[in-house]
N, C-alpha and C. Protein backbone atom coordinates (compact mmCIF):
# COMPACT_ATOMS: atom_id res chain seq x y z
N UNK A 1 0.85 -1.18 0.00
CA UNK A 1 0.00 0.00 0.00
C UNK A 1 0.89 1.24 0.00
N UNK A 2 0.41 2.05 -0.77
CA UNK A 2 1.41 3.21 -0.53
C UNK A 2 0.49 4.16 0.12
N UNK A 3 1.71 4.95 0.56
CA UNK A 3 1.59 5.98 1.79
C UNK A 3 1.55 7.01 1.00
N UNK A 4 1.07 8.54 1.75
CA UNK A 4 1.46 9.85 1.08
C UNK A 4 2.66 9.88 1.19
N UNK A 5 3.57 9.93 1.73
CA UNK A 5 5.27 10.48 1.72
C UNK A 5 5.79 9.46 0.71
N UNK A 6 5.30 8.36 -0.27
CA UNK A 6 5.94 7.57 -0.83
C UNK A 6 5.66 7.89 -2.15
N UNK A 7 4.70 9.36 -2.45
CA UNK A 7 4.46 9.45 -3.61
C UNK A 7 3.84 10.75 -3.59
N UNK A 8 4.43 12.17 -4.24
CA UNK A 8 4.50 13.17 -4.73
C UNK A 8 3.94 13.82 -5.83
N UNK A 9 3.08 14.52 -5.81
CA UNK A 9 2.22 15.16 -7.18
C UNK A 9 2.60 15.76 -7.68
N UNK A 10 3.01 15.92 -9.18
CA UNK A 10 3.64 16.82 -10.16
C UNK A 10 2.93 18.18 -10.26
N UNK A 11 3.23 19.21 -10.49
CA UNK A 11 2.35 20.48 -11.10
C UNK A 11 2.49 20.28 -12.38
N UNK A 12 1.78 20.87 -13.07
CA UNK A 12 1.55 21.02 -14.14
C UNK A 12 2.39 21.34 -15.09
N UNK A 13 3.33 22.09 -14.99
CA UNK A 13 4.58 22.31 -15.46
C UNK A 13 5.14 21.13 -15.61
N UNK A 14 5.53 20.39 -14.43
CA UNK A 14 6.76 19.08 -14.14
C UNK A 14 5.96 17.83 -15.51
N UNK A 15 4.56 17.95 -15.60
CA UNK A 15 3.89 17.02 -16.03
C UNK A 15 4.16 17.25 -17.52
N UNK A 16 3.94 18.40 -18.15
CA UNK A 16 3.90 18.94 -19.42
C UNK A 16 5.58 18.45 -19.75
N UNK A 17 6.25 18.97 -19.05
CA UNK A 17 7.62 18.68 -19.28
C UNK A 17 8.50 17.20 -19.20
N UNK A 18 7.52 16.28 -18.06
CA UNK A 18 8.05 15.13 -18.39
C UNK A 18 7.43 14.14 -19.03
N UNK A 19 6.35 14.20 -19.56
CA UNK A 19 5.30 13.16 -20.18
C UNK A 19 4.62 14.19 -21.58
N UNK A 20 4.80 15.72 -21.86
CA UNK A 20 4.14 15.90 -23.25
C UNK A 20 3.06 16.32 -23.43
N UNK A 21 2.42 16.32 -22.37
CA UNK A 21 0.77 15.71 -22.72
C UNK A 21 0.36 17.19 -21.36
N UNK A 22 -0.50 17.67 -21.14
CA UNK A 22 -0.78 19.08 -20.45
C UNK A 22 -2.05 18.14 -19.79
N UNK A 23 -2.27 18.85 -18.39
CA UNK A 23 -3.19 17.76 -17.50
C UNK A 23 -4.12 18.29 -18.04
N UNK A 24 -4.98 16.65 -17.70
CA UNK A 24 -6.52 16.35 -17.98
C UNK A 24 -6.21 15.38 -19.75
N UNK A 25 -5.06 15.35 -19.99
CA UNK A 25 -5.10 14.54 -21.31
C UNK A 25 -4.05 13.49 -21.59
N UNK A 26 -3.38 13.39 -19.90
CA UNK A 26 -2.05 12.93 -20.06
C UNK A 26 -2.64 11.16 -20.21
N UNK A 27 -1.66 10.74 -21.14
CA UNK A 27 -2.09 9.62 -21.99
C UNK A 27 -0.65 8.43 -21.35
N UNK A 28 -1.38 7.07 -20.67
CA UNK A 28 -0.50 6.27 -19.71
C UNK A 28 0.70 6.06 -21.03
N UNK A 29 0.98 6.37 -22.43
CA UNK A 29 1.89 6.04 -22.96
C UNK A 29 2.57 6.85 -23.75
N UNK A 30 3.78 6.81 -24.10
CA UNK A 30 3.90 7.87 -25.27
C UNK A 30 4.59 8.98 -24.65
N UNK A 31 5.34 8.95 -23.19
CA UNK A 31 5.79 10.09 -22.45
C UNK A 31 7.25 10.67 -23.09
N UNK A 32 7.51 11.74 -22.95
CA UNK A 32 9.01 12.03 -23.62
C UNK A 32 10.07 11.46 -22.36
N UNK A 33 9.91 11.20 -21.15
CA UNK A 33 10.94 10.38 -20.79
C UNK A 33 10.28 9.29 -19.98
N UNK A 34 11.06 8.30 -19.97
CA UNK A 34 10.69 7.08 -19.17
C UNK A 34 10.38 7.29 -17.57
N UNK A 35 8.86 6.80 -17.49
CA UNK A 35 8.68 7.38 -16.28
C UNK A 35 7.78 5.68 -15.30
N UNK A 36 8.10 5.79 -14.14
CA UNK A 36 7.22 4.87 -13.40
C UNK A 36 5.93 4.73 -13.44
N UNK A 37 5.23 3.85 -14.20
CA UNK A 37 3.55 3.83 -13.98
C UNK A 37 3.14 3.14 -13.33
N UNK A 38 2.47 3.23 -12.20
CA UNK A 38 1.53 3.22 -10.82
C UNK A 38 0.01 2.97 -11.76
N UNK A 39 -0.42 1.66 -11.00
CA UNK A 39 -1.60 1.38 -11.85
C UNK A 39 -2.58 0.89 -10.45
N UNK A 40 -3.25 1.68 -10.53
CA UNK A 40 -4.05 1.31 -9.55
C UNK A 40 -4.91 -0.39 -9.48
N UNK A 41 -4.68 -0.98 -8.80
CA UNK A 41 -5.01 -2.37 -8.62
C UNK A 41 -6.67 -2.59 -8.87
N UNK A 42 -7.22 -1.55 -7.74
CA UNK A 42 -8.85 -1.75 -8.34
C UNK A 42 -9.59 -1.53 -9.23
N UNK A 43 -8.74 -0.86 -10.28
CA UNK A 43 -9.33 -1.06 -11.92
C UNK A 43 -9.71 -2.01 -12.38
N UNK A 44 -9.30 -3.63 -11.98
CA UNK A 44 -9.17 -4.85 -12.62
C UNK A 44 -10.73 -5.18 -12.31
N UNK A 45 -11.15 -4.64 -11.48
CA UNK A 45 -12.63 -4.82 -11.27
C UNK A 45 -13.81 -4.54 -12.80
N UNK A 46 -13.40 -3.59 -13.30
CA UNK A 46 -13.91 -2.92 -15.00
C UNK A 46 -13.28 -4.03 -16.12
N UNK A 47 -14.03 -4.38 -17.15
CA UNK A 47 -13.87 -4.91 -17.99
C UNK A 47 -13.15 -3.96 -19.14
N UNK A 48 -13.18 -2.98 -19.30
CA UNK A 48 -12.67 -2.02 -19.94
C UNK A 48 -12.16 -0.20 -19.02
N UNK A 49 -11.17 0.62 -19.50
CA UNK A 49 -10.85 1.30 -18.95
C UNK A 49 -10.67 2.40 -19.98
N UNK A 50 -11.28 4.02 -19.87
CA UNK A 50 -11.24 4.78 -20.67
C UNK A 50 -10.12 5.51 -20.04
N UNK A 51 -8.83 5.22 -21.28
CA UNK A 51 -7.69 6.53 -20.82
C UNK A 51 -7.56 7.62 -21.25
N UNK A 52 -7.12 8.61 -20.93
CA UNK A 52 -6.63 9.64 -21.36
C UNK A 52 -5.93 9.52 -23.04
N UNK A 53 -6.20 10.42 -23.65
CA UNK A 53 -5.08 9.87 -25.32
C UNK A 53 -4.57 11.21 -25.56
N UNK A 54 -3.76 11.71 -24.64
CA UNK A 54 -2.91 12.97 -25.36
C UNK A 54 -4.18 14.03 -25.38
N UNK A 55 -4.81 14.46 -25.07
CA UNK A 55 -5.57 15.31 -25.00
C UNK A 55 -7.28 15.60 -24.23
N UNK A 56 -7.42 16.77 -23.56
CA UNK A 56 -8.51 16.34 -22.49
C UNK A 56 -9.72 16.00 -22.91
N UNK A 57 -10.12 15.96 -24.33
CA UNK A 57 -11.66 15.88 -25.10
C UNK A 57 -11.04 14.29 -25.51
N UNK A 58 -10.26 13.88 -25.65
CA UNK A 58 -9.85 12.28 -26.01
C UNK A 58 -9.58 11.52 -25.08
N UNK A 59 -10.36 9.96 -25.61
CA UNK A 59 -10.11 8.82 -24.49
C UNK A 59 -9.80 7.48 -25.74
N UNK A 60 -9.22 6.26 -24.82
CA UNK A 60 -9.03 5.18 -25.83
C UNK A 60 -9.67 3.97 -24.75
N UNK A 61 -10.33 2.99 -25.30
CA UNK A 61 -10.79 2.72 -24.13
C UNK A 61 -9.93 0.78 -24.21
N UNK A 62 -9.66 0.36 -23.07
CA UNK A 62 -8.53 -0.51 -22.99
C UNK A 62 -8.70 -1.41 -21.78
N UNK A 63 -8.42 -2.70 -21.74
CA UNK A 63 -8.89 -3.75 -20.54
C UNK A 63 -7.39 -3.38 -19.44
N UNK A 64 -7.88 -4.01 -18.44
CA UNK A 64 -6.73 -3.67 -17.47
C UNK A 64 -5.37 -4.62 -17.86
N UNK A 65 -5.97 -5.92 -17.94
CA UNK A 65 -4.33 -6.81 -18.59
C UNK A 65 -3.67 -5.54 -20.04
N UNK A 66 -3.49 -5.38 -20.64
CA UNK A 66 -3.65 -5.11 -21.49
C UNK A 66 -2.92 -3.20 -21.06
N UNK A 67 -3.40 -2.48 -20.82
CA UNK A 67 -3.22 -0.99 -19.85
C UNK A 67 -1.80 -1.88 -19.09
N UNK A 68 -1.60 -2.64 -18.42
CA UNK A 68 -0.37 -2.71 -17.76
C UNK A 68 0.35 -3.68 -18.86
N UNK A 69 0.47 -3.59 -20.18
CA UNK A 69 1.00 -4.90 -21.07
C UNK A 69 1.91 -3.37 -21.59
N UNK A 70 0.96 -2.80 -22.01
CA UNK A 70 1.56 -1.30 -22.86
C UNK A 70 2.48 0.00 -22.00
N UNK A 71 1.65 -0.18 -20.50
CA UNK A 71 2.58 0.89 -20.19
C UNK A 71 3.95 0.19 -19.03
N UNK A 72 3.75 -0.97 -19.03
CA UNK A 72 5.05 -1.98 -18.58
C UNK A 72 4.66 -1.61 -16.58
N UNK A 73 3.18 -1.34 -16.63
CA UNK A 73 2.74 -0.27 -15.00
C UNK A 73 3.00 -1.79 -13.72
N UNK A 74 2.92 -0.44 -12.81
CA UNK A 74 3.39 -1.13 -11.14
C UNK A 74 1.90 -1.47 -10.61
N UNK A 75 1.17 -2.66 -10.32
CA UNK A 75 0.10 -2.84 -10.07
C UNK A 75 0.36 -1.93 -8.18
N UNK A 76 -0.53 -1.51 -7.70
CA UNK A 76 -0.19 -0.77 -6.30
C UNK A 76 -1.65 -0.61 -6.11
N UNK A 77 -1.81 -0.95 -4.67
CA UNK A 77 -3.07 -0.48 -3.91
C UNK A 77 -2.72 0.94 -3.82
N UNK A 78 -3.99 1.91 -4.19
CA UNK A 78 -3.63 3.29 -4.53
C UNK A 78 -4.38 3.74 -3.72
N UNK A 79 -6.00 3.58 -4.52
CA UNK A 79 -7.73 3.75 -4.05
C UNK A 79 -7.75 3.31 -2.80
N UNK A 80 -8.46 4.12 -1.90
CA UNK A 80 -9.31 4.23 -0.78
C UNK A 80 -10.24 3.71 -0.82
């Protein structure tokens, strides 16, 4: 389970600059540098998952095997 002190929120700036993508559209793939993806565990509950695609009016919609196949993600109890 992670804790707050084990994990830090980007501003908006840090986000644009390390992943490309400006919040509300940031897309789990496709970042300009290699970054850790944290995948929340209780997604697996949904048969499908609408992500973000590079922009905030766009979604792609994607199963959870599949969301952690592409973005190589850290399954983690996140959700409350």
């Amino acid at each position: 389970i992670l804790k707050k002190k084990d994990v830090s929120m980007a501003n908006p700036d840090e986000v644009k600059k390390n992943t490309g993508f400006t919040i509300g559209g940031v897309s789990p793939v496709a970042h300009l540098v290699t970054l850790n993806i944290l995948i929340d565990k209780s997604l697996n509950r949904f048969p499908h998952i609408f992500a973000a695609a590079g922009h905030p009016s766009c979604v792609f919609r994607i199963s959870y095997i599949e969301l952690i196949k592409i973005t190589k993600g850290i399954e983690k109890d996140i959700s409350e």
